[in-house]
PDB file of N, CA and C in Angstrom:
ATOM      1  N   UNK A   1     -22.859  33.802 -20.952  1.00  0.00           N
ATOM      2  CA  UNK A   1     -22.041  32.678 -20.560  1.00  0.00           C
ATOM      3  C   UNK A   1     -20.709  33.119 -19.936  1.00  0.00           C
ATOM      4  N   UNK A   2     -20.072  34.124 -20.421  1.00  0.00           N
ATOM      5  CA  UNK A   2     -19.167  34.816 -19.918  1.00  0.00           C
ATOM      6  C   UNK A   2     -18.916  35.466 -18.884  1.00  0.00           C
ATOM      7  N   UNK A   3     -20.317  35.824 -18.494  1.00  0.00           N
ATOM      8  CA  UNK A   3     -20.406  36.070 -17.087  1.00  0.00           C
ATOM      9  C   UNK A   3     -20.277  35.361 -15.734  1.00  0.00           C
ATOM     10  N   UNK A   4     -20.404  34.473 -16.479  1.00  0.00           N
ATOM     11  CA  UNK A   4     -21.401  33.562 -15.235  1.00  0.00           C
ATOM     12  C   UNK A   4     -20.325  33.280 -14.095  1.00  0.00           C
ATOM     13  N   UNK A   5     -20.632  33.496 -12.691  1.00  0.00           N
ATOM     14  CA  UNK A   5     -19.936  33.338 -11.624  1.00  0.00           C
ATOM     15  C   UNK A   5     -19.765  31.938 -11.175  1.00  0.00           C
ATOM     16  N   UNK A   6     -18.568  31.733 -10.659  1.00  0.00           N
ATOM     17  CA  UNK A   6     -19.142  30.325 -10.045  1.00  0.00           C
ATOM     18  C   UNK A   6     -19.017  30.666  -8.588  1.00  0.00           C
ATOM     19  N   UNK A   7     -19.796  29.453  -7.899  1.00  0.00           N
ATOM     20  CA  UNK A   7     -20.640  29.361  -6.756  1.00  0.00           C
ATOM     21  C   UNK A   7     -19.581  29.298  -5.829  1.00  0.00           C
ATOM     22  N   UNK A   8     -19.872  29.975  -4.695  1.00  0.00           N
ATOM     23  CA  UNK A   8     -18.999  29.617  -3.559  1.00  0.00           C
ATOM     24  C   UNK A   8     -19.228  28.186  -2.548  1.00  0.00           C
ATOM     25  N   UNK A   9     -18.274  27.510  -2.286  1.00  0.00           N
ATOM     26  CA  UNK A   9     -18.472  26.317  -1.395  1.00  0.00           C
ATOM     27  C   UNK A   9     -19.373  27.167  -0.264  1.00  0.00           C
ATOM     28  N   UNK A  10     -20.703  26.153   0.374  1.00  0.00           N
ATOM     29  CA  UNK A  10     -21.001  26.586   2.026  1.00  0.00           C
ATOM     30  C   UNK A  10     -19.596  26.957   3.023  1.00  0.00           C
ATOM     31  N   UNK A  11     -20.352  27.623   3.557  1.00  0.00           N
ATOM     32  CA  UNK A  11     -18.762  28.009   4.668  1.00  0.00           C
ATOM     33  C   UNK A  11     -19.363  26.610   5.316  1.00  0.00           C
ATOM     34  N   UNK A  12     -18.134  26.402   6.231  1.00  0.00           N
ATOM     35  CA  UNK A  12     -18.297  25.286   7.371  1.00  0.00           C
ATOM     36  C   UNK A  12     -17.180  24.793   7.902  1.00  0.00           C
ATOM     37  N   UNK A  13     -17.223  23.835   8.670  1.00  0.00           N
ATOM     38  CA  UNK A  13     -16.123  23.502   9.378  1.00  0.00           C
ATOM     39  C   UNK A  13     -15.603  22.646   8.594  1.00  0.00           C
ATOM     40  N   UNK A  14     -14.109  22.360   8.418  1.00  0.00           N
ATOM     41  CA  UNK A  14     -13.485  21.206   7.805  1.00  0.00           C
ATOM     42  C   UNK A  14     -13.401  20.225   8.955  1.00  0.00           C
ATOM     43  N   UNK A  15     -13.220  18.998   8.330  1.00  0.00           N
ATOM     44  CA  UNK A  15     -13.006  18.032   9.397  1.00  0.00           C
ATOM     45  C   UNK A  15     -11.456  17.776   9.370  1.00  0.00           C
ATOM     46  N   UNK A  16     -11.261  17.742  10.229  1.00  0.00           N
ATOM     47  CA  UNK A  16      -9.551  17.289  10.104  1.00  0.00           C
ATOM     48  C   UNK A  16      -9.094  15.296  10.040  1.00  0.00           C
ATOM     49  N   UNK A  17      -7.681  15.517   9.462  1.00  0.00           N
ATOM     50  CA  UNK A  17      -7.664  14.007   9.195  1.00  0.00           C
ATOM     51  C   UNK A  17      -8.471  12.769  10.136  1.00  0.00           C
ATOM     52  N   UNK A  18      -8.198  13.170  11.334  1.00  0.00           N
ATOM     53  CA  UNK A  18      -8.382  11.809  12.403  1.00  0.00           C
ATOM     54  C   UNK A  18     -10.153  11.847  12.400  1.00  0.00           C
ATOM     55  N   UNK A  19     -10.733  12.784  12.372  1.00  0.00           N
ATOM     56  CA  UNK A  19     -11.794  12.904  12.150  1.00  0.00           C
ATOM     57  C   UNK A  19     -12.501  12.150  10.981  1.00  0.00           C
ATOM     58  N   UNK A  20     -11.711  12.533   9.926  1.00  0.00           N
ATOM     59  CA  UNK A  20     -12.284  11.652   8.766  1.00  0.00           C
ATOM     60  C   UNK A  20     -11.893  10.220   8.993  1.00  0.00           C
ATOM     61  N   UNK A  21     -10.833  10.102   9.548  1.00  0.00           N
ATOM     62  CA  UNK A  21     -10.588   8.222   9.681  1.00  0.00           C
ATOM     63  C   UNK A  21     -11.456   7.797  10.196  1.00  0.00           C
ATOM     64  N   UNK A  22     -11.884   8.012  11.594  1.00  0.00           N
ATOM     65  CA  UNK A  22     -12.566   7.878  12.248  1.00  0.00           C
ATOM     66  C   UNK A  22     -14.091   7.571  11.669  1.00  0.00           C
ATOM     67  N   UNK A  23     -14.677   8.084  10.923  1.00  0.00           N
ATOM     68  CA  UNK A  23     -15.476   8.230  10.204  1.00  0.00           C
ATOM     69  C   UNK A  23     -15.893   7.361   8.903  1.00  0.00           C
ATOM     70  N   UNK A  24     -14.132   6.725   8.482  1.00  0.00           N
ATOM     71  CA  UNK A  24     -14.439   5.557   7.459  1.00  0.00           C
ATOM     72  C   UNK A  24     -13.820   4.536   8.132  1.00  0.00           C
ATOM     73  N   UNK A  25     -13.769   4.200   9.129  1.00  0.00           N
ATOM     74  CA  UNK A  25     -13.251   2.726   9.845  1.00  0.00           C
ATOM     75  C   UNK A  25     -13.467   1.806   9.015  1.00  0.00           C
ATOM     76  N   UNK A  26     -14.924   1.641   8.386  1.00  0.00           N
ATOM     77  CA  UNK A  26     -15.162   0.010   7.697  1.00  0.00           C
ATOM     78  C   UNK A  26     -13.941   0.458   6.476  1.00  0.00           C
ATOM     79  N   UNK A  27     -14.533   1.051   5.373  1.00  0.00           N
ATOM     80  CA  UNK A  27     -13.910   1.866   4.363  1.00  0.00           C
ATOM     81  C   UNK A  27     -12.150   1.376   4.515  1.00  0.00           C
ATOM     82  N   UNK A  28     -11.863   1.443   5.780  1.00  0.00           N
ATOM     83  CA  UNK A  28     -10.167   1.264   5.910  1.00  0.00           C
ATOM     84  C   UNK A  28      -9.674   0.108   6.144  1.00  0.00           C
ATOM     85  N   UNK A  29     -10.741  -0.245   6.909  1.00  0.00           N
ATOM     86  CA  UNK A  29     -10.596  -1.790   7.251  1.00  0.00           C
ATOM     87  C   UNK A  29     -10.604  -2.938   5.971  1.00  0.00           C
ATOM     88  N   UNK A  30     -11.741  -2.097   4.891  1.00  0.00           N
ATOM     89  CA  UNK A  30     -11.710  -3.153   3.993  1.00  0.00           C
ATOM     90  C   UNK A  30     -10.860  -2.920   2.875  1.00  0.00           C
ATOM     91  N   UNK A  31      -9.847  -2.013   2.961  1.00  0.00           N
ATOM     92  CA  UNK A  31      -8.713  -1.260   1.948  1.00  0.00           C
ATOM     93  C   UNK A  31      -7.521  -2.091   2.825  1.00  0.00           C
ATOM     94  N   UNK A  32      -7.660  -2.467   4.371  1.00  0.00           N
ATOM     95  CA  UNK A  32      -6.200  -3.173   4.481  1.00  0.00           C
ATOM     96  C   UNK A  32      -6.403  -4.542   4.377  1.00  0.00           C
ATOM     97  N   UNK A  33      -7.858  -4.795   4.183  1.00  0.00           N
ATOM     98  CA  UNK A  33      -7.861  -6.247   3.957  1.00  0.00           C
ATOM     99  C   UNK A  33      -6.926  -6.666   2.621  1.00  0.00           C
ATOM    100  N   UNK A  34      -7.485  -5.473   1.503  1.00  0.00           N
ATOM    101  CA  UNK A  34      -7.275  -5.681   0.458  1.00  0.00           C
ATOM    102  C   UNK A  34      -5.150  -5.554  -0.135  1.00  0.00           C
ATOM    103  N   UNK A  35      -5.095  -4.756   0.820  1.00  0.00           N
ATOM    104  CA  UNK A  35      -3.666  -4.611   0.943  1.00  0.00           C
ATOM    105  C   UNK A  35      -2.601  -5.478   1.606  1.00  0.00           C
ATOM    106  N   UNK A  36      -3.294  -5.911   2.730  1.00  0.00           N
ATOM    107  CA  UNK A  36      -2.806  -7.822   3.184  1.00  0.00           C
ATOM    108  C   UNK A  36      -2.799  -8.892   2.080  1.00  0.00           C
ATOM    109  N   UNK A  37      -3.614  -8.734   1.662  1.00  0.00           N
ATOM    110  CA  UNK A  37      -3.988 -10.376   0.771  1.00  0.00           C
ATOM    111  C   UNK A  37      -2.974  -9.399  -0.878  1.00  0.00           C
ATOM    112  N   UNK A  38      -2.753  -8.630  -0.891  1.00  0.00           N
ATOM    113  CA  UNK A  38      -1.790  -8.194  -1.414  1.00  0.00           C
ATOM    114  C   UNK A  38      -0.269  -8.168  -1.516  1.00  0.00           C
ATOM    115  N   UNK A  39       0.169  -8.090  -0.350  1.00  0.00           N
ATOM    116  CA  UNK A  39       0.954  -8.500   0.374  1.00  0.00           C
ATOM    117  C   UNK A  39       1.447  -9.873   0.615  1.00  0.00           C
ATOM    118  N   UNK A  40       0.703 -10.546   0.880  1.00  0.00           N
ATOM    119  CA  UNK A  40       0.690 -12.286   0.911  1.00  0.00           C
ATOM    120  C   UNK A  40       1.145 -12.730  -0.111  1.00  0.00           C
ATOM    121  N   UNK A  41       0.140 -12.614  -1.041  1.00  0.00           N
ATOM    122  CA  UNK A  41       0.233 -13.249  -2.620  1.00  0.00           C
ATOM    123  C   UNK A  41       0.857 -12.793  -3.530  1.00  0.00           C
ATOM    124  N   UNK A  42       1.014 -11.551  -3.675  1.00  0.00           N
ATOM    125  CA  UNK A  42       2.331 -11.112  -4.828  1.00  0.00           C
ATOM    126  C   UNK A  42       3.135 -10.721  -4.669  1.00  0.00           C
ATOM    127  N   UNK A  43       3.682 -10.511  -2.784  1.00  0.00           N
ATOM    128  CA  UNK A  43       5.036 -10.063  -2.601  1.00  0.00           C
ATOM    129  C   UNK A  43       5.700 -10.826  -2.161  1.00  0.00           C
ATOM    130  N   UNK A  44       5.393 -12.209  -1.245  1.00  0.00           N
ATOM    131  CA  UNK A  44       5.743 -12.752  -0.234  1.00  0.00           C
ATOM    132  C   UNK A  44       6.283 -13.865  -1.268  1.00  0.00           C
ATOM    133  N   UNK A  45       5.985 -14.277  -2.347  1.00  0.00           N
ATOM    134  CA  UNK A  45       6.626 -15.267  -3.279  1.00  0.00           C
ATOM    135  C   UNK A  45       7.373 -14.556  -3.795  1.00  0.00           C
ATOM    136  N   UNK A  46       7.762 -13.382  -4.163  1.00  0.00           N
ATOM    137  CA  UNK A  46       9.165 -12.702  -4.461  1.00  0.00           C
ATOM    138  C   UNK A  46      10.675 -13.390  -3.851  1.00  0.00           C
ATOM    139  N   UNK A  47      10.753 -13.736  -3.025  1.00  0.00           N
ATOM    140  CA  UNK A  47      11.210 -14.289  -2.162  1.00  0.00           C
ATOM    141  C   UNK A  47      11.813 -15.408  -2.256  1.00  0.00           C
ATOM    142  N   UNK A  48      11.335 -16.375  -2.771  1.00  0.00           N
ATOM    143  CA  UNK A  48      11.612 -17.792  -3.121  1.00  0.00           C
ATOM    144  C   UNK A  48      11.808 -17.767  -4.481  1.00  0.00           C
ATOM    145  N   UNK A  49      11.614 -16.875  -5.354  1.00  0.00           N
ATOM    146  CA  UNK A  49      11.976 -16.233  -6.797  1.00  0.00           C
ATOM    147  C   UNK A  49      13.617 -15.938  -6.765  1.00  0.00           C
ATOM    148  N   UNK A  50      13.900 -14.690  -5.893  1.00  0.00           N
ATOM    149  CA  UNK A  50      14.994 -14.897  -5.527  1.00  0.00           C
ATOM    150  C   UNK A  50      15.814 -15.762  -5.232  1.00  0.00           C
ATOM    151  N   UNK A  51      15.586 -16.350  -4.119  1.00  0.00           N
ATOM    152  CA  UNK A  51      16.591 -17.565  -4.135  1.00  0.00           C
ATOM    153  C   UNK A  51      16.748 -18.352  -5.222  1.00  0.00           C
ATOM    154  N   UNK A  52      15.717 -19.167  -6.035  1.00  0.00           N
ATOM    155  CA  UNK A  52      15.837 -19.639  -6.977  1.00  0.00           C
ATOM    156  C   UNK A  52      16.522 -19.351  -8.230  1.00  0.00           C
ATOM    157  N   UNK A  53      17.507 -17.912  -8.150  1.00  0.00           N
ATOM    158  CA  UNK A  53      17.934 -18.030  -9.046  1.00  0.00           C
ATOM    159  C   UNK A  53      19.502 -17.445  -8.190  1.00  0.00           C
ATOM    160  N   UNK A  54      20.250 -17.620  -6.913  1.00  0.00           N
ATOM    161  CA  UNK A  54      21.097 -17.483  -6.379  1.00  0.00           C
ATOM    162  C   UNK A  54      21.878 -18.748  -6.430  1.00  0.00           C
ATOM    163  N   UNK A  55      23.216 -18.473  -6.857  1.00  0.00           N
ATOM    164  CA  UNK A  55      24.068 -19.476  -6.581  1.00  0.00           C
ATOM    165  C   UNK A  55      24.504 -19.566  -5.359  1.00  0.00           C
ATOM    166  N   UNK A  56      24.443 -21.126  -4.682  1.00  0.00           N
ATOM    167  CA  UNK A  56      24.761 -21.788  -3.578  1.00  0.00           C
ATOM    168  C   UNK A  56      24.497 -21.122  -2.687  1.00  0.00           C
ATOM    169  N   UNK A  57      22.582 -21.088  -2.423  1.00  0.00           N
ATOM    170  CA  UNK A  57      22.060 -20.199  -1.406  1.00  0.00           C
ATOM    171  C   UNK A  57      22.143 -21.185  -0.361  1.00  0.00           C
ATOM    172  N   UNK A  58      22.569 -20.804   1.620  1.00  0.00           N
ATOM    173  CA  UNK A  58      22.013 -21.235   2.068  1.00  0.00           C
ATOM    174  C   UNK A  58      21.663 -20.234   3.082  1.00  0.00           C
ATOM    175  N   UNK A  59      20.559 -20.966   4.011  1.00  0.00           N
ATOM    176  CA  UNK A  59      19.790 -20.367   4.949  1.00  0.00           C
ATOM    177  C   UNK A  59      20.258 -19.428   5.908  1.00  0.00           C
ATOM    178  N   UNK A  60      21.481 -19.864   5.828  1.00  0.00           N
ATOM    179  CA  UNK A  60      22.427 -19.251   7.164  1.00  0.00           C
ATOM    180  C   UNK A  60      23.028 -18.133   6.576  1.00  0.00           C
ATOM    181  N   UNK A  61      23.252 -18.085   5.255  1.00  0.00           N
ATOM    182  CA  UNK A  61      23.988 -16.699   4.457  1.00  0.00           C
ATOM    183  C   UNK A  61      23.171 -15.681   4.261  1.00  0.00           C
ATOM    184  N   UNK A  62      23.819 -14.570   4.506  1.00  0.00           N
ATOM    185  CA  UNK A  62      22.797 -13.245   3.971  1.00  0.00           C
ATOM    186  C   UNK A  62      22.207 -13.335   2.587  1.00  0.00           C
ATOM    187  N   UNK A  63      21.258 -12.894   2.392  1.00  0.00           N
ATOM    188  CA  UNK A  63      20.336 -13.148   1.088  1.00  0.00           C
ATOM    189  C   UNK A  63      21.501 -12.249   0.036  1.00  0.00           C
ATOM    190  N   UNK A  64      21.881 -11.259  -0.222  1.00  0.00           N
ATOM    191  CA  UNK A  64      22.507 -10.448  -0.985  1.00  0.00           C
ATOM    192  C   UNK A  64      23.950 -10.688  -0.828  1.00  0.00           C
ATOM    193  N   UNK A  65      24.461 -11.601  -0.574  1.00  0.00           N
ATOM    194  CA  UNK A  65      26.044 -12.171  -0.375  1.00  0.00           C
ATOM    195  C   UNK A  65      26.084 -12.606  -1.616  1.00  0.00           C
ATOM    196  N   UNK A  66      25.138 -13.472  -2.023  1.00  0.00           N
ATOM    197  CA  UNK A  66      25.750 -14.560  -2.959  1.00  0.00           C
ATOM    198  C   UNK A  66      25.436 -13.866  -4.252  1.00  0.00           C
ATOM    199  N   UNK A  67      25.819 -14.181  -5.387  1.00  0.00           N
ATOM    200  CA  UNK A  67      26.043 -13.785  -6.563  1.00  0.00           C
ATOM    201  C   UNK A  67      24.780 -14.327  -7.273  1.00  0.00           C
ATOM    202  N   UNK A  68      23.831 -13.727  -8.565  1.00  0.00           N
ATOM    203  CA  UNK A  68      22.776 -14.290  -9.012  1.00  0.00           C
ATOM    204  C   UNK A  68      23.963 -15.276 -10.527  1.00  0.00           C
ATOM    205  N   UNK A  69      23.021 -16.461 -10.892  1.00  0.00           N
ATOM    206  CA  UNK A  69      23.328 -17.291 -11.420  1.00  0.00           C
ATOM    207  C   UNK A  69      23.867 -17.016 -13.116  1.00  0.00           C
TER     208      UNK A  69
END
C-alpha cells in the first residue's frame, strides 16, 4: 500500500479560458439567468428598504445626504 504510485494525468492540450466558455454557452447562459432574477428580487428591493427608513427623503436629494431615522 505504501508503495503504490499514483497515476499520471494523460498529457494533452489544456484548453484555455475562452475556449472553455465557448464550450459552456448554455451552462452560462443559464447561471446569468439565474443571477438576473437574483438581482431583481433580492437586491433591487434593497432600495425602497432604504428609503423607508430615511428621514425626509426626497427624490431630488442624494440617497446618503439624509440621516437614517
Amino acid at each position: 500500500m505504501k508503495n503504490k504510485k499514483k497515476e499520471q494525468p494523460a498529457a494533452g492540450i489544456q484548453k484555455t479560458f475562452l475556449q472553455r466558455f465557448r464550450e459552456e454557452k448554455y451552462l452560462q447562459l443559464m447561471a446569468l439567468c439565474g443571477i438576473a432574477w437574483m438581482l431583481v428580487f433580492n437586491y433591487a428591493p434593497m432600495y425602497g428598504i432604504l428609503i423607508a427608513f430615511k428621514k425626509n427623503f426626497y427624490i431630488t436629494t442624494p440617497l446618503f445626504s439624509k440621516k437614517f431615522l
